[in-house]
C-alpha atoms as a PDB file:
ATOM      1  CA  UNK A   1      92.542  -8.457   4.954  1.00  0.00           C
ATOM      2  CA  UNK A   2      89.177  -8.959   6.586  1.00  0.00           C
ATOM      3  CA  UNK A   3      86.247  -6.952   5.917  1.00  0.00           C
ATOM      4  CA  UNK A   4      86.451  -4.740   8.938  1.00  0.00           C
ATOM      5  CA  UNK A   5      89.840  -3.987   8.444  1.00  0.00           C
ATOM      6  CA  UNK A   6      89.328  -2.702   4.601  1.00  0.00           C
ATOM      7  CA  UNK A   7      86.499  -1.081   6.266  1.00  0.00           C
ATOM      8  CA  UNK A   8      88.468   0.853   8.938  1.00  0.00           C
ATOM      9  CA  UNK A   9      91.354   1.691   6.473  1.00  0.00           C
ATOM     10  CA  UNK A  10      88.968   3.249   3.570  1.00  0.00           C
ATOM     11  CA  UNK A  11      87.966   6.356   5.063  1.00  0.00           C
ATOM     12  CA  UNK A  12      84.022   6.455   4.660  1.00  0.00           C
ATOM     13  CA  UNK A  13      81.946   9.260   2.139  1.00  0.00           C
ATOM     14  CA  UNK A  14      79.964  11.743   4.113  1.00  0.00           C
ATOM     15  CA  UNK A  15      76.954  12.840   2.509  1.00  0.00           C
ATOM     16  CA  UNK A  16      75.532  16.587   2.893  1.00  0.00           C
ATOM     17  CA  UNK A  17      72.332  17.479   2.254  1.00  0.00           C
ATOM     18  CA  UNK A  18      70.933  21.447   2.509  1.00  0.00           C
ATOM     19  CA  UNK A  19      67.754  21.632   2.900  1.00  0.00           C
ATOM     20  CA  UNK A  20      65.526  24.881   2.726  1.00  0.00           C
ATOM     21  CA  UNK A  21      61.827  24.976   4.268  1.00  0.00           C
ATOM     22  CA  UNK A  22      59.126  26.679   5.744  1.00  0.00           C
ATOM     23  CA  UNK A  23      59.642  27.463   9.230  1.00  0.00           C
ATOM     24  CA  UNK A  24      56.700  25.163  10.662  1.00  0.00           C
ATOM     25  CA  UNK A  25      56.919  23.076  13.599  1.00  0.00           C
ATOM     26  CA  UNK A  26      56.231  19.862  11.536  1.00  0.00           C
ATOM     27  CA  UNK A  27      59.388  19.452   9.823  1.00  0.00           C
ATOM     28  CA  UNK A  28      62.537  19.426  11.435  1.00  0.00           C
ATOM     29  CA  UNK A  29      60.966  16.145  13.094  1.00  0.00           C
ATOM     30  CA  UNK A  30      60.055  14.731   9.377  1.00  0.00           C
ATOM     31  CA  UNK A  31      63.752  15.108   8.121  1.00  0.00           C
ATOM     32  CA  UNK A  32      64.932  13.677  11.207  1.00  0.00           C
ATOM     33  CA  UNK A  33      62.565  10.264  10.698  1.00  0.00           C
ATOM     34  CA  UNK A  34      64.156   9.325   7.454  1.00  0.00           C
ATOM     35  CA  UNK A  35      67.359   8.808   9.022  1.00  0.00           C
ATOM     36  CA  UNK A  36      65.640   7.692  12.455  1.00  0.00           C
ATOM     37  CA  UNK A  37      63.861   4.663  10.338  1.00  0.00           C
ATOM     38  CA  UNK A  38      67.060   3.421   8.837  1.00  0.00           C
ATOM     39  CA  UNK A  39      69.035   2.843  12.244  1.00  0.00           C
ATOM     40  CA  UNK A  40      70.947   5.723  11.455  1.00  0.00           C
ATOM     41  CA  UNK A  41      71.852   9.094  13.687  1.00  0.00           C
ATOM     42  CA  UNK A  42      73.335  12.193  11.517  1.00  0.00           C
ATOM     43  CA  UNK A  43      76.805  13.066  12.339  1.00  0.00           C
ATOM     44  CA  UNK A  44      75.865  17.100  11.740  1.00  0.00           C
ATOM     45  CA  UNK A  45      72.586  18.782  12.434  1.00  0.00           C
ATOM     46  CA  UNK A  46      72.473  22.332  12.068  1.00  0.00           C
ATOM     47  CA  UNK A  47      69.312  24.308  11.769  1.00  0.00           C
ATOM     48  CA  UNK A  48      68.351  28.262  11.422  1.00  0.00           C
ATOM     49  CA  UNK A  49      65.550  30.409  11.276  1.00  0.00           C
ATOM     50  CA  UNK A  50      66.428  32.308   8.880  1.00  0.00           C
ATOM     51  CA  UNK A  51      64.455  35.786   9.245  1.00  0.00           C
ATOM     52  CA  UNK A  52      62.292  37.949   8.504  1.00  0.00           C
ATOM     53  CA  UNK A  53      61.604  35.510   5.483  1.00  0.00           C
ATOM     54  CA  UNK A  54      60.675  32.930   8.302  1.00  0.00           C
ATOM     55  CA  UNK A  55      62.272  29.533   6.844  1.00  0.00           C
ATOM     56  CA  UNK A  56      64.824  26.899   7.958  1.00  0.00           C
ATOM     57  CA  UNK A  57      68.300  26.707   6.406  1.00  0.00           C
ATOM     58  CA  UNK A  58      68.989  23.410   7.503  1.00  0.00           C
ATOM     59  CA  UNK A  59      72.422  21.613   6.693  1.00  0.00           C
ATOM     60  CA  UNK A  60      72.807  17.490   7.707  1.00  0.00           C
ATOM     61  CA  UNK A  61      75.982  15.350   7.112  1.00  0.00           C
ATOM     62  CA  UNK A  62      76.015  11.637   7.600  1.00  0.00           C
ATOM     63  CA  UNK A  63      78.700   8.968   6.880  1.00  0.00           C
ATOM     64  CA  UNK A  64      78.897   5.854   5.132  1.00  0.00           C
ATOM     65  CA  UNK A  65      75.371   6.092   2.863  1.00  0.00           C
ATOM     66  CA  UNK A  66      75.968   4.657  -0.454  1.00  0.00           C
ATOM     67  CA  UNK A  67      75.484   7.102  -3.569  1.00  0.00           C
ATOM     68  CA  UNK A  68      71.708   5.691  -4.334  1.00  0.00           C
ATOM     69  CA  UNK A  69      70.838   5.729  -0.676  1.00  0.00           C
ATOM     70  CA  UNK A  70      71.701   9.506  -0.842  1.00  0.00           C
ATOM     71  CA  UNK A  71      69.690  10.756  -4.019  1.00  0.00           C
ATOM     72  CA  UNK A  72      67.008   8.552  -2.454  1.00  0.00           C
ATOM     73  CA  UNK A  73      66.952  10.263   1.191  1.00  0.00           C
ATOM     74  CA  UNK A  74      67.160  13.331  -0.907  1.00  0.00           C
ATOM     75  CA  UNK A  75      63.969  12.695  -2.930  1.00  0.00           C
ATOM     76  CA  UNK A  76      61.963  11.797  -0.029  1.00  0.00           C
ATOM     77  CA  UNK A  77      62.979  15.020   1.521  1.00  0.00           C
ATOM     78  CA  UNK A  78      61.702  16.709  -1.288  1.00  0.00           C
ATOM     79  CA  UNK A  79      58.449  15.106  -0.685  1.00  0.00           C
ATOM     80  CA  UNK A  80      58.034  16.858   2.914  1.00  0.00           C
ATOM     81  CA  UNK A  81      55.573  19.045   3.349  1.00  0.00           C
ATOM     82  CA  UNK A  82      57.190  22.835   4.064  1.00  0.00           C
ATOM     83  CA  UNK A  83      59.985  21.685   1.948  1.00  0.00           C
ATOM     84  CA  UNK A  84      60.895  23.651  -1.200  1.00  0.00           C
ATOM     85  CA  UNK A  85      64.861  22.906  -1.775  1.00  0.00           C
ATOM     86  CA  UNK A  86      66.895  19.598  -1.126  1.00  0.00           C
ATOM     87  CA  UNK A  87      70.606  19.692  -2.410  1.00  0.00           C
ATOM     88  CA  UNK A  88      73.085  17.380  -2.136  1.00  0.00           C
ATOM     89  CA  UNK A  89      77.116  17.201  -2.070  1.00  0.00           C
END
């Protein structure tokens, strides 16, 4: 069975990360670049303002990253400035 075709029959992992910020202009387009830099587009985006507290609930899923490509988009997104909670499932 060729590559493709093991490919198309495994179903691939989706990754979701929830992310929790400070509601500044600055970030949403931070997040976005770490998946923008590795070729890749999210399959989910879904942001909030979450109020009167004035942060972002923000919740991203993307297929087919590998297990160490996760926890390592995760980390950097910890590293964001406005960014005070990255979890991962």
């Amino acid at each position: 069975m060729s590559s493709l075709a093991v490919a198309l029959a495994e179903p691939a992992l989706t990754a979701a990360f929830t992310v929790h910020a400070r509601a500044e202009p600055g970030v949403l387009p931070r997040l976005l670049e770490l998946f923008a830099k590795r070729g890749l587009v999210p399959e989910r985006w879904h942001s909030t303002v979450v109020r009167p507290a004035m942060k972002l609930a923000i919740d991203i899923e993307m297929r087919g990253l590998e297990t160490g490509t996760v926890e390592y988009v995760a980390n950097c997104m910890r590293r964001v400035p406005g960014v005070e909670l990255v979890l991962t499932a």
